[in-house]
N, C-alpha and C. Protein backbone atom coordinates (compact mmCIF):
# COMPACT_ATOMS: atom_id res chain seq x y z
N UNK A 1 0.84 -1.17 0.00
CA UNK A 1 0.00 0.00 0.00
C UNK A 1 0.89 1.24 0.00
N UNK A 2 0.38 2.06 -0.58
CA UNK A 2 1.14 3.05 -0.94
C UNK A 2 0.75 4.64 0.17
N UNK A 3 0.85 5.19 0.98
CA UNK A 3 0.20 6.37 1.85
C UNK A 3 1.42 7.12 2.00
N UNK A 4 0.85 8.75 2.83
CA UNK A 4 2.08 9.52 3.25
C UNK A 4 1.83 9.70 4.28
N UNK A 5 2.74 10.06 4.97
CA UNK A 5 2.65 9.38 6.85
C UNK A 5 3.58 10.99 7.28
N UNK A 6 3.60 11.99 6.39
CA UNK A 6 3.72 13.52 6.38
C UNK A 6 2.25 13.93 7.05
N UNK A 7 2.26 14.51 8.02
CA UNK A 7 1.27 15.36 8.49
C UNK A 7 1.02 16.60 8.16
N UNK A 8 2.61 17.10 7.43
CA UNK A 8 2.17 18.94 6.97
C UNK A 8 1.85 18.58 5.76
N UNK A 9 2.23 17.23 5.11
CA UNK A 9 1.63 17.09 3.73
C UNK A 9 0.33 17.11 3.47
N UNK A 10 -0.26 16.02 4.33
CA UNK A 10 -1.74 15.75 5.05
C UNK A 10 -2.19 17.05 5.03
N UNK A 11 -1.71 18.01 5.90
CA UNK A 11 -2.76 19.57 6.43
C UNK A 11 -2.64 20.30 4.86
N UNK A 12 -1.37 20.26 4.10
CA UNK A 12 -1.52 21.02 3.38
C UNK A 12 -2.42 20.39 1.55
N UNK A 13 -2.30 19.41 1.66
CA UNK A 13 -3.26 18.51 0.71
C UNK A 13 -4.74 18.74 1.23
N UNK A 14 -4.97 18.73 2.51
CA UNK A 14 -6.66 19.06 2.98
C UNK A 14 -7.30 20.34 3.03
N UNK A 15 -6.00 21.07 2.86
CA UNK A 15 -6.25 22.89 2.49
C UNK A 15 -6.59 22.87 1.27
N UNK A 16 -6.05 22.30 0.31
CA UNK A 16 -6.43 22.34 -1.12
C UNK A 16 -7.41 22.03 -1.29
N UNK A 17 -7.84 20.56 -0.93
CA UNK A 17 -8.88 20.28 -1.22
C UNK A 17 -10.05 21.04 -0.66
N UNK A 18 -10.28 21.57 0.90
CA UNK A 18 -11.18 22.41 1.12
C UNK A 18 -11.35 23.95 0.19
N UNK A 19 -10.12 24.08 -0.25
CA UNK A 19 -10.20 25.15 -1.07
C UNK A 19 -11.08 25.19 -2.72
N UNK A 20 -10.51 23.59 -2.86
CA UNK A 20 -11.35 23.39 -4.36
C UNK A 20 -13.15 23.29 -3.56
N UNK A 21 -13.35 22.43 -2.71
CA UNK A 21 -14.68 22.31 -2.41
C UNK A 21 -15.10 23.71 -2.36
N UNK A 22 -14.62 24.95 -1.66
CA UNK A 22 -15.39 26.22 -1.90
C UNK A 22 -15.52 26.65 -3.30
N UNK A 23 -14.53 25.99 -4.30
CA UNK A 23 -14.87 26.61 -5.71
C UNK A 23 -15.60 26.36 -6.37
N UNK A 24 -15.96 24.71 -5.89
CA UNK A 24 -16.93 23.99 -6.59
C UNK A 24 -18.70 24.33 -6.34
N UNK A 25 -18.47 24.62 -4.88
CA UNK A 25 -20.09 25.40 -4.04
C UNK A 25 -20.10 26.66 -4.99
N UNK A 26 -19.37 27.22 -5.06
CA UNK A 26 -19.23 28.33 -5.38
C UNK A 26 -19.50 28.22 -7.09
N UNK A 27 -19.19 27.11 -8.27
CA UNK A 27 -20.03 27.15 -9.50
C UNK A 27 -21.30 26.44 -9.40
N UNK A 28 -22.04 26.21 -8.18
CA UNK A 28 -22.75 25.56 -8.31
C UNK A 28 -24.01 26.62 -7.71
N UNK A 29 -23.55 27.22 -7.19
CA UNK A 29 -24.03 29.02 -6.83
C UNK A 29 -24.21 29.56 -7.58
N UNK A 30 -23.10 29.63 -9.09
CA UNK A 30 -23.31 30.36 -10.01
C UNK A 30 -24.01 29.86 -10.99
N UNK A 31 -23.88 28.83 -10.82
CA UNK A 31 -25.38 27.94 -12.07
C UNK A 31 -26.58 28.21 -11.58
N UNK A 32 -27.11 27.83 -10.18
CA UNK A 32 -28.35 28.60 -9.65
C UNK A 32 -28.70 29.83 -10.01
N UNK A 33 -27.75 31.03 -9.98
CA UNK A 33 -27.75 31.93 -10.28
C UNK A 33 -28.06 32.62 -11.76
N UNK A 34 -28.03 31.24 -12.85
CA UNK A 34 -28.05 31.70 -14.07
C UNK A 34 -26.58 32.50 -14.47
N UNK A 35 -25.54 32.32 -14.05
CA UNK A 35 -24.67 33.50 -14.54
C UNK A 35 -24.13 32.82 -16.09
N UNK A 36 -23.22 34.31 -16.40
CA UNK A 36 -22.88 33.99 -17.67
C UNK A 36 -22.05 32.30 -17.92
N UNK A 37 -22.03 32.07 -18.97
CA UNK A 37 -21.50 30.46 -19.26
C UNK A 37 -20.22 30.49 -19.15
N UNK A 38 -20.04 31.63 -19.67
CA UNK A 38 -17.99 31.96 -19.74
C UNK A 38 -17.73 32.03 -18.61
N UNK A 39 -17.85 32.58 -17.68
CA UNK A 39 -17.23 32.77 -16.00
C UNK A 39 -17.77 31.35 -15.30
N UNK A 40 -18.64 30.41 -15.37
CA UNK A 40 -18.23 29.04 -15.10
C UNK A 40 -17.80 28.48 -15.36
N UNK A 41 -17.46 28.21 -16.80
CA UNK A 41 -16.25 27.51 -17.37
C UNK A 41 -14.98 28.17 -17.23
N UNK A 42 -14.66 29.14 -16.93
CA UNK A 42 -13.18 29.92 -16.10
C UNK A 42 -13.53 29.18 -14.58
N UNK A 43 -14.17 29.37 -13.89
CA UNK A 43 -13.70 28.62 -13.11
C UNK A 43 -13.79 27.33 -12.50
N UNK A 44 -14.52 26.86 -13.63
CA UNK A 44 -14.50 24.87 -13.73
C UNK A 44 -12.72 24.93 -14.47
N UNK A 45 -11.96 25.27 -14.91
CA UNK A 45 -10.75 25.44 -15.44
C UNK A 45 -10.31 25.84 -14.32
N UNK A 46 -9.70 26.39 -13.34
CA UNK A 46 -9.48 27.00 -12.26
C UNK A 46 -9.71 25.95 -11.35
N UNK A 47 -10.73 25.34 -11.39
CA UNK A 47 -10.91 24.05 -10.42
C UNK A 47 -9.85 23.00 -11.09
N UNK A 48 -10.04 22.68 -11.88
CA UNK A 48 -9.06 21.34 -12.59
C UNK A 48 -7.93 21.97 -12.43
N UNK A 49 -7.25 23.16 -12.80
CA UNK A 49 -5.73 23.34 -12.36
C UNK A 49 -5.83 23.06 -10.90
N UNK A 50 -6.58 23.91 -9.71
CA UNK A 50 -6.11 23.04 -8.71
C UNK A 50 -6.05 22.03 -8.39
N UNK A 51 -7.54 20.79 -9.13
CA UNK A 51 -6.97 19.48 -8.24
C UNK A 51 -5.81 18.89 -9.04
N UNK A 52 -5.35 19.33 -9.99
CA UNK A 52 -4.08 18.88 -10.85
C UNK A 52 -3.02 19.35 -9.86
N UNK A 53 -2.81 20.27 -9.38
CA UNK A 53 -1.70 20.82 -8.84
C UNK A 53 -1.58 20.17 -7.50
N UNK A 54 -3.14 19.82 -6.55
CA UNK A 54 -2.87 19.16 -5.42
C UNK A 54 -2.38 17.93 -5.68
N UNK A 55 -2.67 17.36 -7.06
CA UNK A 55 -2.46 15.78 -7.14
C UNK A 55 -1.06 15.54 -7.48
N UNK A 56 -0.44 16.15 -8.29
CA UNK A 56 0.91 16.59 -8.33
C UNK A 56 2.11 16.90 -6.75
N UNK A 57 1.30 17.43 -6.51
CA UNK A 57 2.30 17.64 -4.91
C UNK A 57 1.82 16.35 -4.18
N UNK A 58 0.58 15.98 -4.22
CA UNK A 58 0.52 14.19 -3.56
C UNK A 58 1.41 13.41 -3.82
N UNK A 59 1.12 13.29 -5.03
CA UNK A 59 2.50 12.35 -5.80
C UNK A 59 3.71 12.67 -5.54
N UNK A 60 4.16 13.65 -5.76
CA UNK A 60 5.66 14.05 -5.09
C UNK A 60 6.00 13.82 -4.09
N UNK A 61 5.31 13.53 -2.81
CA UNK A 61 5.32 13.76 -1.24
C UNK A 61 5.54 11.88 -1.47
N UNK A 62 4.66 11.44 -1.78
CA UNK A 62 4.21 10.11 -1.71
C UNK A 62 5.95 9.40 -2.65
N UNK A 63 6.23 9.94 -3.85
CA UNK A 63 7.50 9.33 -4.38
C UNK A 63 8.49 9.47 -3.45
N UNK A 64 8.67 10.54 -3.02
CA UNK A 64 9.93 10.85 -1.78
C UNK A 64 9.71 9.80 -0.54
N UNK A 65 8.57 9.34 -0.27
CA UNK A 65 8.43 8.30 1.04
C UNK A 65 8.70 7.22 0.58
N UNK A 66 7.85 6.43 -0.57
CA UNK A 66 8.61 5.41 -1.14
C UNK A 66 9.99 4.93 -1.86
N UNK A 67 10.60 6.11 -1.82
CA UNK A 67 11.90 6.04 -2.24
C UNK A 67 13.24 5.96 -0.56
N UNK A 68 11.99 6.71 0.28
CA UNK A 68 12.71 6.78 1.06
C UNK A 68 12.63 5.37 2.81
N UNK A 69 11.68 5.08 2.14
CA UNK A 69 10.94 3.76 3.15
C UNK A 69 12.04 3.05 3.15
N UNK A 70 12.12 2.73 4.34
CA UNK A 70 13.58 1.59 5.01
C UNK A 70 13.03 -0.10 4.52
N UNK A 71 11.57 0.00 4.40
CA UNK A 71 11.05 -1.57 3.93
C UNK A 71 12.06 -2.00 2.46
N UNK A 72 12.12 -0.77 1.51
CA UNK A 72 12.17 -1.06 0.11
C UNK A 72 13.59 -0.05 -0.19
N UNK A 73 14.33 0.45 0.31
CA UNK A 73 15.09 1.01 -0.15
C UNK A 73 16.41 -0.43 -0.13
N UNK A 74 16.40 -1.48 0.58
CA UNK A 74 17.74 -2.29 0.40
C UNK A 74 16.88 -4.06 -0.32
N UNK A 75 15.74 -3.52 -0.65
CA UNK A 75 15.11 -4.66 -1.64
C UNK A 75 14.57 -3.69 -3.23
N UNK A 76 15.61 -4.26 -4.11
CA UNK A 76 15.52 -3.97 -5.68
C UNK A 76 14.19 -4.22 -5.87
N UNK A 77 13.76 -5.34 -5.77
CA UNK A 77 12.54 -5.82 -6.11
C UNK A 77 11.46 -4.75 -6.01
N UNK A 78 11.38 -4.96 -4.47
CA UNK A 78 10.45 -3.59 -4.09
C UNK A 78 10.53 -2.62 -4.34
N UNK A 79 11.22 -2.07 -4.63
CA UNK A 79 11.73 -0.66 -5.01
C UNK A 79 11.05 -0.26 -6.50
N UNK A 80 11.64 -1.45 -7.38
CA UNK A 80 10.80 -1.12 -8.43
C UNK A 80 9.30 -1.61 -8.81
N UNK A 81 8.76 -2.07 -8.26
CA UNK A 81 7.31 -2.59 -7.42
C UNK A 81 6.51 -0.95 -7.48
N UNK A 82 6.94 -0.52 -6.55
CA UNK A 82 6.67 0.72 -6.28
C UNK A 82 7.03 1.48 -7.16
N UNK A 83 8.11 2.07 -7.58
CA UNK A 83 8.23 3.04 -8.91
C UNK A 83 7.16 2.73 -9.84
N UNK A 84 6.79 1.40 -10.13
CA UNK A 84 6.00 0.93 -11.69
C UNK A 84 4.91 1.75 -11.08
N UNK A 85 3.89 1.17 -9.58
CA UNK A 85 3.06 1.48 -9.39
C UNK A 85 2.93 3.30 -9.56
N UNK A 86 3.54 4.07 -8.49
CA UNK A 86 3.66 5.27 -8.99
C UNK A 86 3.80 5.89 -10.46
N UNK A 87 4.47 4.95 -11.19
CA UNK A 87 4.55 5.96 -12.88
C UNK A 87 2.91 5.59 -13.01
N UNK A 88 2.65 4.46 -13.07
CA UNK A 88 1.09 4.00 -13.37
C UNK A 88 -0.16 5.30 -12.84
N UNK A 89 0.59 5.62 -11.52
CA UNK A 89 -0.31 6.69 -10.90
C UNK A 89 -0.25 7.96 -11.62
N UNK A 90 0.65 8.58 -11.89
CA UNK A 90 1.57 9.67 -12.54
C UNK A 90 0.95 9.71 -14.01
N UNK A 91 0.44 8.99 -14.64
CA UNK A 91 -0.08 8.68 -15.95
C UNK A 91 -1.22 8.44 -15.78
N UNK A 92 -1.97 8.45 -14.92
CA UNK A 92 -3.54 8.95 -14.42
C UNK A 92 -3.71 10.68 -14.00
N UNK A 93 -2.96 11.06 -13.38
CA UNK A 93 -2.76 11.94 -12.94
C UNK A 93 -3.05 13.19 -13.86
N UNK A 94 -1.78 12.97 -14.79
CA UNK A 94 -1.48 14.09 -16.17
C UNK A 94 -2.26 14.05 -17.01
């Protein structure tokens, strides 16, 4: 299993995400609202760059632990176990 066991990673990945959830209330406010089509699709675009950007710093946080895990750093095997899995992730991601 793959997790990050970073707690400022944790706080700062759950900031993002609470941040996208206000953007998302927030086009869903503006559809109620009738507003113009162009300023929800700016910020349905605005939403996808952030969860791209939180998912990006996940992944980064998460490669640095598995690279750095004492289980898999003196087993080859594992090591690349994990890399495959991560590129696999990394290519969902992008």
């Amino acid at each position: 299993m793959i997790t990050t066991q970073n707690p400022e990673v944790k706080n700062q990945i759950n900031r993002r995400l609470s941040r996208i959830e206000g953007q998302l209330r927030g086009v869903q406010k503006m559809i109620d609202e009738d507003r113009d089509c162009r300023d929800i699709v700016q910020q349905l675009v605005a939403i996808r760059s952030a969860v791209q950007a939180a998912s990006l710093s996940f992944m980064e946080d998460i490669a640095s632990d598995c690279l750095m895990n004492p289980d898999t750093v003196d087993d080859p095997t594992a090591q690349r176990a994990l890399m495959s899995d991560l590129i696999k992730l990394m290519g969902k991601v992008s």
